[in-house]
PDB file of N, CA and C in Angstrom:
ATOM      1  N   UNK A   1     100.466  83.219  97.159  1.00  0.00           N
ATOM      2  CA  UNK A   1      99.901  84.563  97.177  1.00  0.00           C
ATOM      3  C   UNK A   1      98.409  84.490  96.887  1.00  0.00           C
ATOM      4  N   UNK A   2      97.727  85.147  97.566  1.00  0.00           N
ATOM      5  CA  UNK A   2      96.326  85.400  97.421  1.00  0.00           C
ATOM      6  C   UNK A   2      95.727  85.837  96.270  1.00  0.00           C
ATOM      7  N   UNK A   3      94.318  84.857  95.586  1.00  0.00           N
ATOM      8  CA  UNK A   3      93.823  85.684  94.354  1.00  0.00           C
ATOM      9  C   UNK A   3      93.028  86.512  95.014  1.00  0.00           C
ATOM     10  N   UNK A   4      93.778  88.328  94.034  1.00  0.00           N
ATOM     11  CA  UNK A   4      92.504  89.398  94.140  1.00  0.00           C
ATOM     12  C   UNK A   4      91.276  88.853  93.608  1.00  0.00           C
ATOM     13  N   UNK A   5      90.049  89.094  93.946  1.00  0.00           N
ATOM     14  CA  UNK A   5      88.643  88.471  92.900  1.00  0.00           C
ATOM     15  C   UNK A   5      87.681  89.935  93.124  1.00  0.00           C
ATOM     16  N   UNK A   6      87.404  89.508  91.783  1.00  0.00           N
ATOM     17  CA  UNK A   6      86.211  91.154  91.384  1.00  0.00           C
ATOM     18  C   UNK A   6      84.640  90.136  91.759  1.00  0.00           C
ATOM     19  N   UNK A   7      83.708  90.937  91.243  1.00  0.00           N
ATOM     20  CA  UNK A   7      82.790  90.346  90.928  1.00  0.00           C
ATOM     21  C   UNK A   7      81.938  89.933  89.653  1.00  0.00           C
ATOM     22  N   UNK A   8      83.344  89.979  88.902  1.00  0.00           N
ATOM     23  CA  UNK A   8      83.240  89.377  87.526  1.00  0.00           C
ATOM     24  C   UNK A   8      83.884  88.094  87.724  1.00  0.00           C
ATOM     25  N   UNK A   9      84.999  87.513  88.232  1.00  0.00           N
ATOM     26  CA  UNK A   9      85.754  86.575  88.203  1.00  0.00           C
ATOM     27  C   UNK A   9      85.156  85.570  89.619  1.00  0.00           C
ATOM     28  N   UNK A  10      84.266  86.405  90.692  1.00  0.00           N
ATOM     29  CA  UNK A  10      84.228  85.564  91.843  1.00  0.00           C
ATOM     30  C   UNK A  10      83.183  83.924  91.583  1.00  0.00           C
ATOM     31  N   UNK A  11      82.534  84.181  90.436  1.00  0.00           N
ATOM     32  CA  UNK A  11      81.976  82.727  90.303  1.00  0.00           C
ATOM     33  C   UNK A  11      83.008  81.524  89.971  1.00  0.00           C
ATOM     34  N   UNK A  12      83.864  81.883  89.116  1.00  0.00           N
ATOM     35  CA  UNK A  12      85.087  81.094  88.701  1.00  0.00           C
ATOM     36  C   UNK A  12      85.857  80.652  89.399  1.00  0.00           C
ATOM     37  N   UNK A  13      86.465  82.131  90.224  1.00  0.00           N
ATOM     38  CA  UNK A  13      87.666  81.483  91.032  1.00  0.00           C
ATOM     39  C   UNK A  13      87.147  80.787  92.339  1.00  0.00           C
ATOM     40  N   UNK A  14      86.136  81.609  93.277  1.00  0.00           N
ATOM     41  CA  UNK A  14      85.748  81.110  94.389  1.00  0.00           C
ATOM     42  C   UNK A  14      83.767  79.849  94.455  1.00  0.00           C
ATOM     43  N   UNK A  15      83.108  80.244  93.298  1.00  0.00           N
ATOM     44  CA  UNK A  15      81.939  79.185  93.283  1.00  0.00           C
ATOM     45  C   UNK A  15      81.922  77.568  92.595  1.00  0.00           C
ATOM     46  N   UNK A  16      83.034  77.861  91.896  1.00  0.00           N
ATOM     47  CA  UNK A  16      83.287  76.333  90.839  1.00  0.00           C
ATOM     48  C   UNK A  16      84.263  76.265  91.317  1.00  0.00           C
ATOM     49  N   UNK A  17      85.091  76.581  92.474  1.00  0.00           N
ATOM     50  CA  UNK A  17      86.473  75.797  92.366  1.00  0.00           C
ATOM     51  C   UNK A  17      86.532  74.252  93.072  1.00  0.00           C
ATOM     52  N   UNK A  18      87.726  73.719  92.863  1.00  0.00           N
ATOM     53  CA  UNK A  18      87.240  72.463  93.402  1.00  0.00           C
ATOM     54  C   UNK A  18      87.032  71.918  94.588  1.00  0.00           C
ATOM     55  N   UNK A  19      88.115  72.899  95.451  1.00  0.00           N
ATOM     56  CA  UNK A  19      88.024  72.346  96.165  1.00  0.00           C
ATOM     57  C   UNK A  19      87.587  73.902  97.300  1.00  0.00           C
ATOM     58  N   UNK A  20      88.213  73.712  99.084  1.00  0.00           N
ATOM     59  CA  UNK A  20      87.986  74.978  99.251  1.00  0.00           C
ATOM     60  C   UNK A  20      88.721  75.913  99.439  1.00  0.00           C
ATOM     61  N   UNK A  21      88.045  77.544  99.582  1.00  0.00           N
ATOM     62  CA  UNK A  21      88.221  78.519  99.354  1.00  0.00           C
ATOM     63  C   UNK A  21      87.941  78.952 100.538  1.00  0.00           C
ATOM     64  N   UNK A  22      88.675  79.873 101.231  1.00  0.00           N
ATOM     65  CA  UNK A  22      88.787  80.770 102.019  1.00  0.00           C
ATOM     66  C   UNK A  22      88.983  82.093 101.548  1.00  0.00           C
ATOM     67  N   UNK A  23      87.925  83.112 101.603  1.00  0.00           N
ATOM     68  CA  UNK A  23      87.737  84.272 100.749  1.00  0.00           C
ATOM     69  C   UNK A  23      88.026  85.415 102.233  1.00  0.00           C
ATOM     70  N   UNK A  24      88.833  86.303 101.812  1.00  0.00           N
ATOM     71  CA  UNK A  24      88.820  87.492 102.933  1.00  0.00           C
ATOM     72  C   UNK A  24      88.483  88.561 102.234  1.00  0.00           C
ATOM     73  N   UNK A  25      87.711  89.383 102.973  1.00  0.00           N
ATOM     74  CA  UNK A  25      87.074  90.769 102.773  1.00  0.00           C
ATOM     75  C   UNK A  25      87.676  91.521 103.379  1.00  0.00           C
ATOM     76  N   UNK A  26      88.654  92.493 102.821  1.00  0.00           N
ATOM     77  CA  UNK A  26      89.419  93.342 103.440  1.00  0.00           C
ATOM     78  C   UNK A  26      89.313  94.574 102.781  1.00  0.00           C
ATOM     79  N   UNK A  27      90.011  95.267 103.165  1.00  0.00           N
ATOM     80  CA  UNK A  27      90.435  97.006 103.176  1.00  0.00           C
ATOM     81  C   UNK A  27      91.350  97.342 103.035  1.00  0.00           C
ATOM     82  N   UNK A  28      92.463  98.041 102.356  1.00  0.00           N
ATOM     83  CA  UNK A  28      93.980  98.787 102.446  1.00  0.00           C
ATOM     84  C   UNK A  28      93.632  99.413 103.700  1.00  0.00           C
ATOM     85  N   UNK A  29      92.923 100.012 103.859  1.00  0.00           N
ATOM     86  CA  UNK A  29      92.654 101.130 105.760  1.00  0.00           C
ATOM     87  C   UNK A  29      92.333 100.884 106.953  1.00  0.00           C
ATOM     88  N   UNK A  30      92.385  99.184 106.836  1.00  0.00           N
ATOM     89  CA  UNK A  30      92.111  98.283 108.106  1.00  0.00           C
ATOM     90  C   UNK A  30      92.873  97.790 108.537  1.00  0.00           C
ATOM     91  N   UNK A  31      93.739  98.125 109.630  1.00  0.00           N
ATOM     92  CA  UNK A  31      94.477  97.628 110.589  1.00  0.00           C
ATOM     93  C   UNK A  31      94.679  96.463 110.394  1.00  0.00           C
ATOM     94  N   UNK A  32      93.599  95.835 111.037  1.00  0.00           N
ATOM     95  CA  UNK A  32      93.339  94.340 111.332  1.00  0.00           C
ATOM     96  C   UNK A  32      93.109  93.663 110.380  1.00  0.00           C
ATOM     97  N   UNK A  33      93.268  93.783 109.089  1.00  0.00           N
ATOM     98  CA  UNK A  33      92.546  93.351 107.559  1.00  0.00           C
ATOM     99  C   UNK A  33      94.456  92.992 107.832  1.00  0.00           C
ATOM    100  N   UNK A  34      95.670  93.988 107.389  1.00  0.00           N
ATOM    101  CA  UNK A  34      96.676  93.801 107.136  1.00  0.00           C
ATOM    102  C   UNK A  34      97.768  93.123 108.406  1.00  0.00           C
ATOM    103  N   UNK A  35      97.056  92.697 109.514  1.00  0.00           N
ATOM    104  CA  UNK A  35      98.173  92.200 110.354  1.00  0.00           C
ATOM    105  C   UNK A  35      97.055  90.825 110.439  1.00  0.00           C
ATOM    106  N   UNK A  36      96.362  90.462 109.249  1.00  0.00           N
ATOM    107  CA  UNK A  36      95.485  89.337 109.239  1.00  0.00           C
ATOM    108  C   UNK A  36      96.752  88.532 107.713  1.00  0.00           C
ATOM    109  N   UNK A  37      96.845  89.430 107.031  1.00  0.00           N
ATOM    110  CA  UNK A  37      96.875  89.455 105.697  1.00  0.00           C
ATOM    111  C   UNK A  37      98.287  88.547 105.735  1.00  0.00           C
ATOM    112  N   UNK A  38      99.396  88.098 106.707  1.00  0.00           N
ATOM    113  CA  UNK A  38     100.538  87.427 106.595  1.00  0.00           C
ATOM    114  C   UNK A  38      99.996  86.102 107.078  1.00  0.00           C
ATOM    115  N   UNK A  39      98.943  86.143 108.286  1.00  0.00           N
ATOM    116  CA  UNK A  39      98.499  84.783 108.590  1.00  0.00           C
ATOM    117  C   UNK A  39      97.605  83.723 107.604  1.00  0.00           C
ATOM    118  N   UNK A  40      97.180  84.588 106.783  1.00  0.00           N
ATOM    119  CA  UNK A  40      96.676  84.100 105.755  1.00  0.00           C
ATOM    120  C   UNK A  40      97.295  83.439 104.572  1.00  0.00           C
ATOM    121  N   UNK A  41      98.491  84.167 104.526  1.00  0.00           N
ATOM    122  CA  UNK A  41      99.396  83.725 103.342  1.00  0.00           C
ATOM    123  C   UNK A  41     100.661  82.583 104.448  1.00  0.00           C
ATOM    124  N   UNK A  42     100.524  82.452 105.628  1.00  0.00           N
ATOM    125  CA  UNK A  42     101.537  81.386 105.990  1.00  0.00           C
ATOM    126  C   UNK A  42     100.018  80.325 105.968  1.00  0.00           C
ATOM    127  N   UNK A  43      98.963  80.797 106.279  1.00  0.00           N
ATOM    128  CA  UNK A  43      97.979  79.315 105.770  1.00  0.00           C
ATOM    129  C   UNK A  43      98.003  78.906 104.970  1.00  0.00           C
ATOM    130  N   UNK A  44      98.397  79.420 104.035  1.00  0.00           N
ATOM    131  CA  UNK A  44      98.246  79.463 102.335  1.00  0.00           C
ATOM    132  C   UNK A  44      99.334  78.727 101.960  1.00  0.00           C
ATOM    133  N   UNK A  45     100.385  78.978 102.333  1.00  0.00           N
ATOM    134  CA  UNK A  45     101.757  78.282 102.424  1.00  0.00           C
ATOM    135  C   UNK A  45     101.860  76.507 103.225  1.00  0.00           C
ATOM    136  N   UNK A  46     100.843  76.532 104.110  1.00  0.00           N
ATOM    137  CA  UNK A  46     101.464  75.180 104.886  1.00  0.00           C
ATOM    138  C   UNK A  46      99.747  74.213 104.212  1.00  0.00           C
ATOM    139  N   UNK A  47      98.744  74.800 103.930  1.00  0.00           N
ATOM    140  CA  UNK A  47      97.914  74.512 103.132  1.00  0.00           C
ATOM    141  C   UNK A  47      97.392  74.173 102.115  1.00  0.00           C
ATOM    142  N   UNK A  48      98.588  73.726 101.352  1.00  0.00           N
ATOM    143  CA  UNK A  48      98.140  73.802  99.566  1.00  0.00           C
ATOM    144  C   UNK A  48      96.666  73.370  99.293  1.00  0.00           C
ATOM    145  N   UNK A  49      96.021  72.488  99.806  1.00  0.00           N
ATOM    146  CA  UNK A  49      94.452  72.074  99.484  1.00  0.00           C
ATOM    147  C   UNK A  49      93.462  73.161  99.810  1.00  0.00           C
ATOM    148  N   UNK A  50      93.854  74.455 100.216  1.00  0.00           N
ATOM    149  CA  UNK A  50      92.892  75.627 100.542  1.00  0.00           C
ATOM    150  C   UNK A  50      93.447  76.822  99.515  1.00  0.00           C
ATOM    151  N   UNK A  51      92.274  77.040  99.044  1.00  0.00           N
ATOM    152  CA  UNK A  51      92.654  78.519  98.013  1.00  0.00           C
ATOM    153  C   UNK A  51      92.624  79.803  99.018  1.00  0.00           C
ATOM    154  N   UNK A  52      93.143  80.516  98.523  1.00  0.00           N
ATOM    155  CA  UNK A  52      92.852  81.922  99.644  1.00  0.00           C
ATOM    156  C   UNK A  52      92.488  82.946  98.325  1.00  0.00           C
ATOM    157  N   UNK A  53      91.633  83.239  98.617  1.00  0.00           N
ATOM    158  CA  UNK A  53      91.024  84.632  97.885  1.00  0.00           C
ATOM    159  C   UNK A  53      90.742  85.978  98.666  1.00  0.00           C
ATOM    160  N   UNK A  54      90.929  86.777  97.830  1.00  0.00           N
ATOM    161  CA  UNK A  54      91.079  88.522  99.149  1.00  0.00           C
ATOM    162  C   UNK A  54      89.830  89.307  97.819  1.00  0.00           C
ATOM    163  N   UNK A  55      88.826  89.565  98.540  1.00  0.00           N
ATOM    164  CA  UNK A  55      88.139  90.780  98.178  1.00  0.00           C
ATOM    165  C   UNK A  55      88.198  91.839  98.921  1.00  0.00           C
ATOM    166  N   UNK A  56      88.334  92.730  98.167  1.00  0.00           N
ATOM    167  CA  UNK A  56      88.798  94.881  98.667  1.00  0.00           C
ATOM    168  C   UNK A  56      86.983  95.046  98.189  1.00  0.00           C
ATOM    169  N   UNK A  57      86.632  95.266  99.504  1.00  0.00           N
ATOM    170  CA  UNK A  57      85.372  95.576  99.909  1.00  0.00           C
ATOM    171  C   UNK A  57      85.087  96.923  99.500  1.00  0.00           C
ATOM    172  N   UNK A  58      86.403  97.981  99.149  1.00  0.00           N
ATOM    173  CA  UNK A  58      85.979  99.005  98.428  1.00  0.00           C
ATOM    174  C   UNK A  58      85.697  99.170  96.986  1.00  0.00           C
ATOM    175  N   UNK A  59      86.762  98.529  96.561  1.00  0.00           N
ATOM    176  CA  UNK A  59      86.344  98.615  95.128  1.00  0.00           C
ATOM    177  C   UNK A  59      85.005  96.993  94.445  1.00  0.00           C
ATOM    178  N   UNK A  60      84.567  96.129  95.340  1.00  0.00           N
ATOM    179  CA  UNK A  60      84.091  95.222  95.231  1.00  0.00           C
ATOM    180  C   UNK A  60      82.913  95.546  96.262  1.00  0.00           C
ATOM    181  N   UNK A  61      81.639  96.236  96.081  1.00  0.00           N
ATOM    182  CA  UNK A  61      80.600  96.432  97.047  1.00  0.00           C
ATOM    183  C   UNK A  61      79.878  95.918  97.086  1.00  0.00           C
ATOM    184  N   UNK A  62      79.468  95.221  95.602  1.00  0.00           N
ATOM    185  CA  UNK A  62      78.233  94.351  95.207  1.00  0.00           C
ATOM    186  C   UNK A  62      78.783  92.857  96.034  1.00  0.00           C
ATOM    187  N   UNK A  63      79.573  92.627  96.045  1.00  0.00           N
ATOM    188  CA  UNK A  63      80.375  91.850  96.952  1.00  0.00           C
ATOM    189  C   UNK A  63      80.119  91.097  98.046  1.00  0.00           C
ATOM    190  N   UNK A  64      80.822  92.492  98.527  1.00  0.00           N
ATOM    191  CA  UNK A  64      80.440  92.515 100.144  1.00  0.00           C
ATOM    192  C   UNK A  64      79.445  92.729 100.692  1.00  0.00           C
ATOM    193  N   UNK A  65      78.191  93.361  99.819  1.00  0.00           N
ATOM    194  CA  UNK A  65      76.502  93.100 100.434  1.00  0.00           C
ATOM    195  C   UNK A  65      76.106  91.990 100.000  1.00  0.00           C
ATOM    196  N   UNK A  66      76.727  91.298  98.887  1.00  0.00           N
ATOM    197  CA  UNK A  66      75.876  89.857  98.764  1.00  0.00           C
ATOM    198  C   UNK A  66      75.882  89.030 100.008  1.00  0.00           C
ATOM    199  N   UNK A  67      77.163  89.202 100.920  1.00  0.00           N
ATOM    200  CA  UNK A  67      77.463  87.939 101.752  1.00  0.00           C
ATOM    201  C   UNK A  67      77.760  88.553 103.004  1.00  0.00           C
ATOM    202  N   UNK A  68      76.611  90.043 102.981  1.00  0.00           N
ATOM    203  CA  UNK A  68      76.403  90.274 104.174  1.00  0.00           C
ATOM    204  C   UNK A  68      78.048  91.102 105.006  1.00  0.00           C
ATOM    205  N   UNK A  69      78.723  91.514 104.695  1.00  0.00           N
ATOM    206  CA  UNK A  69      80.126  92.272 105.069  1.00  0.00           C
ATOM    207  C   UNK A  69      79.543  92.624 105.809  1.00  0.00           C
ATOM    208  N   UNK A  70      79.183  93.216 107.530  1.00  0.00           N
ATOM    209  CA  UNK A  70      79.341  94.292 108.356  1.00  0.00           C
ATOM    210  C   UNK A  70      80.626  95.072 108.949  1.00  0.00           C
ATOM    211  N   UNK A  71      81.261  93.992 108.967  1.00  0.00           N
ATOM    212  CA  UNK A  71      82.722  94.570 109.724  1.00  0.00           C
ATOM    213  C   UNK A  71      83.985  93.435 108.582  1.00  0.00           C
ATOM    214  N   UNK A  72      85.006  94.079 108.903  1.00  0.00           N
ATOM    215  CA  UNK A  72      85.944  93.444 108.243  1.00  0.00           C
ATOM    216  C   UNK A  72      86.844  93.642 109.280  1.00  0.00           C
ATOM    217  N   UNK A  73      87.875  92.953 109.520  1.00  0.00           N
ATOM    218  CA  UNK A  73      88.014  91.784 108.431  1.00  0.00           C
ATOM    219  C   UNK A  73      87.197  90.295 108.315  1.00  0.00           C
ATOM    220  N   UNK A  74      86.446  90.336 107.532  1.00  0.00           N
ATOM    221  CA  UNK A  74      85.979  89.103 107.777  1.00  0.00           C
ATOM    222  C   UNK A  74      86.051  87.277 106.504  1.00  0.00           C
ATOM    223  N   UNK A  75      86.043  86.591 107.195  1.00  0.00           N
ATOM    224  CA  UNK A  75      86.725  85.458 106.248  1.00  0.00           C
ATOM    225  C   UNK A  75      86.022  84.367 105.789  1.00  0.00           C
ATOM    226  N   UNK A  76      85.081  84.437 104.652  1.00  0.00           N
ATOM    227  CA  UNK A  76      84.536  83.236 105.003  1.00  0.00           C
ATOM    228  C   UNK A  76      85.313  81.600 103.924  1.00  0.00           C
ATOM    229  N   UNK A  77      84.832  80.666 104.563  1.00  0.00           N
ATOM    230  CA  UNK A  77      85.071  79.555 104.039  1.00  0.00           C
ATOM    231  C   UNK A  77      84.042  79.060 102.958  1.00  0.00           C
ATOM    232  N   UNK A  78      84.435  78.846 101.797  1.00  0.00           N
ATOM    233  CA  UNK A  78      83.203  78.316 100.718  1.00  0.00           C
ATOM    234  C   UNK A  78      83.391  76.815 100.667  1.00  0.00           C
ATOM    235  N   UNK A  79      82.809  75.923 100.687  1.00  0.00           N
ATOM    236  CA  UNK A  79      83.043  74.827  99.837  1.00  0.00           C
ATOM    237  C   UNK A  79      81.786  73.894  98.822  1.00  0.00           C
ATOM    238  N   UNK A  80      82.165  73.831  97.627  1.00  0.00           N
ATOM    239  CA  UNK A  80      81.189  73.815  96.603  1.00  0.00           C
ATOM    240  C   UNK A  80      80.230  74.607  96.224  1.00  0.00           C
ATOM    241  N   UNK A  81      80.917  76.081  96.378  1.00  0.00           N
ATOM    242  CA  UNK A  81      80.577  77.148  95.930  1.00  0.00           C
ATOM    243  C   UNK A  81      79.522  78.305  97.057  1.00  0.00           C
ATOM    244  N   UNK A  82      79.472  76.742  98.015  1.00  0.00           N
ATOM    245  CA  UNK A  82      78.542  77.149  99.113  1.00  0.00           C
ATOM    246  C   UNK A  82      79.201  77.905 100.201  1.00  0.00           C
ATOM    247  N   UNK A  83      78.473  78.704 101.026  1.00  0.00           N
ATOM    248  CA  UNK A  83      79.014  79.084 102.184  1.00  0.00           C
ATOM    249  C   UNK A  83      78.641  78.096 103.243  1.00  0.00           C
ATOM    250  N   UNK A  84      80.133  78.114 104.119  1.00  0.00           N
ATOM    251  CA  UNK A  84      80.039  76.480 105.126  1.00  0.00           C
ATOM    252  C   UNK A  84      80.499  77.514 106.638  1.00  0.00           C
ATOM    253  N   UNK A  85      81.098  78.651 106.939  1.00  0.00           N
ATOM    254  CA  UNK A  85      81.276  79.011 108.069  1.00  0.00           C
ATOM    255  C   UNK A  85      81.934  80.319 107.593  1.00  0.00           C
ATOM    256  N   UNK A  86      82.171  81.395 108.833  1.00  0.00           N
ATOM    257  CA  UNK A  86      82.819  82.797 108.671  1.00  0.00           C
ATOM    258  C   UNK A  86      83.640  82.653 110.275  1.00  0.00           C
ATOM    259  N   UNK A  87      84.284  83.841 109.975  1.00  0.00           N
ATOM    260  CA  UNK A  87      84.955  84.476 111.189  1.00  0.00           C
ATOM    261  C   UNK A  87      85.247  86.038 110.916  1.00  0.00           C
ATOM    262  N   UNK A  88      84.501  86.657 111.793  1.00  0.00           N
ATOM    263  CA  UNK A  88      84.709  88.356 111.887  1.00  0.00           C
ATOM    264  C   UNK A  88      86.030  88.692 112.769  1.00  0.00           C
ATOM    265  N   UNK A  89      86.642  89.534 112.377  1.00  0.00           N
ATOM    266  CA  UNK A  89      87.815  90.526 112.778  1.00  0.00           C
ATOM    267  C   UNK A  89      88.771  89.270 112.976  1.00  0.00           C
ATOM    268  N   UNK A  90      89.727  90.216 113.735  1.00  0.00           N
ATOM    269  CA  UNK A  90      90.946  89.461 113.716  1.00  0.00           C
ATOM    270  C   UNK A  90      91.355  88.411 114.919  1.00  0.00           C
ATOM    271  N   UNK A  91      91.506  87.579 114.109  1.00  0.00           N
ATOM    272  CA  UNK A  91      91.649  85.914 115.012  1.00  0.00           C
ATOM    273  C   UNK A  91      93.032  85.460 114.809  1.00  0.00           C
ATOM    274  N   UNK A  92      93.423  84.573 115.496  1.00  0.00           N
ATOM    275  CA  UNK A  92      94.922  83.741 115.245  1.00  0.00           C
ATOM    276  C   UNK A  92      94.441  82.734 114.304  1.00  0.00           C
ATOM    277  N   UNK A  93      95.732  82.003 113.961  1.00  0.00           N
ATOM    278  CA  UNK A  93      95.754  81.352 112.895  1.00  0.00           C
ATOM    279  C   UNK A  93      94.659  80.012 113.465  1.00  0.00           C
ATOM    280  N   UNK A  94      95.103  79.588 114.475  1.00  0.00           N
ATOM    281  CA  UNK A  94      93.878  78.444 115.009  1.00  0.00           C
ATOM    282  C   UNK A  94      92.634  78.481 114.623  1.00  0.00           C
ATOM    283  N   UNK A  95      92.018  79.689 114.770  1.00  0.00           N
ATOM    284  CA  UNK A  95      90.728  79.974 114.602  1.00  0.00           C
ATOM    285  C   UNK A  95      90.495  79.718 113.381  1.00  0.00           C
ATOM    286  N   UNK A  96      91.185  80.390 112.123  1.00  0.00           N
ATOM    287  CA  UNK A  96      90.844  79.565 110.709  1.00  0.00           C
ATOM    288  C   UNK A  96      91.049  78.622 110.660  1.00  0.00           C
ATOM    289  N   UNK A  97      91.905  77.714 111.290  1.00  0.00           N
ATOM    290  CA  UNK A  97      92.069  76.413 111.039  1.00  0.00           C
ATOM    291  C   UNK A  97      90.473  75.685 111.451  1.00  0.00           C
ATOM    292  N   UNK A  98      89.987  76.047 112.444  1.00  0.00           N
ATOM    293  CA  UNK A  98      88.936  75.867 113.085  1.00  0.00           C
ATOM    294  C   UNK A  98      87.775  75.800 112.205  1.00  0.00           C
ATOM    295  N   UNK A  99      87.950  76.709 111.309  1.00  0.00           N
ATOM    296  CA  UNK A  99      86.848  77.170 110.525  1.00  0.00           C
ATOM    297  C   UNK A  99      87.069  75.635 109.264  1.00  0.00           C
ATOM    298  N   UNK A 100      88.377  75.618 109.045  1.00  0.00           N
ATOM    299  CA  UNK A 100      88.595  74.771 108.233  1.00  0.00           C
ATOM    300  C   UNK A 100      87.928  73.184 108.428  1.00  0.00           C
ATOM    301  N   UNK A 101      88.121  73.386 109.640  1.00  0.00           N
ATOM    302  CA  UNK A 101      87.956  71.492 110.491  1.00  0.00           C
ATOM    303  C   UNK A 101      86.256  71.428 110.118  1.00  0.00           C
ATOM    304  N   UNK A 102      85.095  72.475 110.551  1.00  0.00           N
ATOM    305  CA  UNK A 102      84.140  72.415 110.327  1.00  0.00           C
ATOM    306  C   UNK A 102      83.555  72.558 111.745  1.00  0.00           C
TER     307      UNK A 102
END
C-alpha cells in the first residue's frame, strides 16, 4: 500500500530514502489519478525495491508547486532524493516501468 506523504514527512519518506521512490500526485476528483491508483499498487506489489508514495495535491499545495504539478496525474521517480524522470496523466504500467529503467 502506498505511503500518504505531507510536506512535513516528504523529506524522510521520499528525499533520504534509500533507495527509489516513485511519488504520485493525485486527487480523490481525478478520474485518471484513481484508474492509475491499482497500477501503481500491482507495481508496488511485483516491485519490492521501489517505494510508492501518493501526494493529494489538495491538501499538499506547497507540494505540488515545488515540483512543478500542472496536470495530474502525474508521477515522478526520485532517486537519492533527486528528481531522475516524470510521467504526466495516465499511462500503462510499461511506461512506469520505463521511467524506472531510466
Amino acid at each position: 500500500m502506498a505511503t500518504h506523504v505531507t510536506v512535513q514527512d516528504f523529506e524522510t519518506q521520499v528525499e533520504r530514502a534509500s533507495g527509489p521512490v516513485l511519488v504520485d500526485f493525485w486527487a480523490d476528483w481525478c478520474g485518471p489519478c484513481r484508474m492509475l491508483a491499482p497500477v501503481l499498487e500491482q507495481l508496488e506489489a511485483e516491485r519490492p525495491d521501489i517505494k510508492v508514495c501518493k501526494v493529494d495535491i489538495d491538501r499538499e499545495v506547497e507540494l505540488a508547486q515545488r515540483f512543478g504539478v500542472m496536470s495530474i496525474p502525474t508521477v515522478v521517480l526520485f532517486e537519492n532524493g533527486k528528481e531522475k524522470s516524470r510521467s504526466v496523466g495516465l499511462v500503462p504500467k510499461e511506461r512506469l516501468l520505463m521511467l524506472l529503467e531510466g
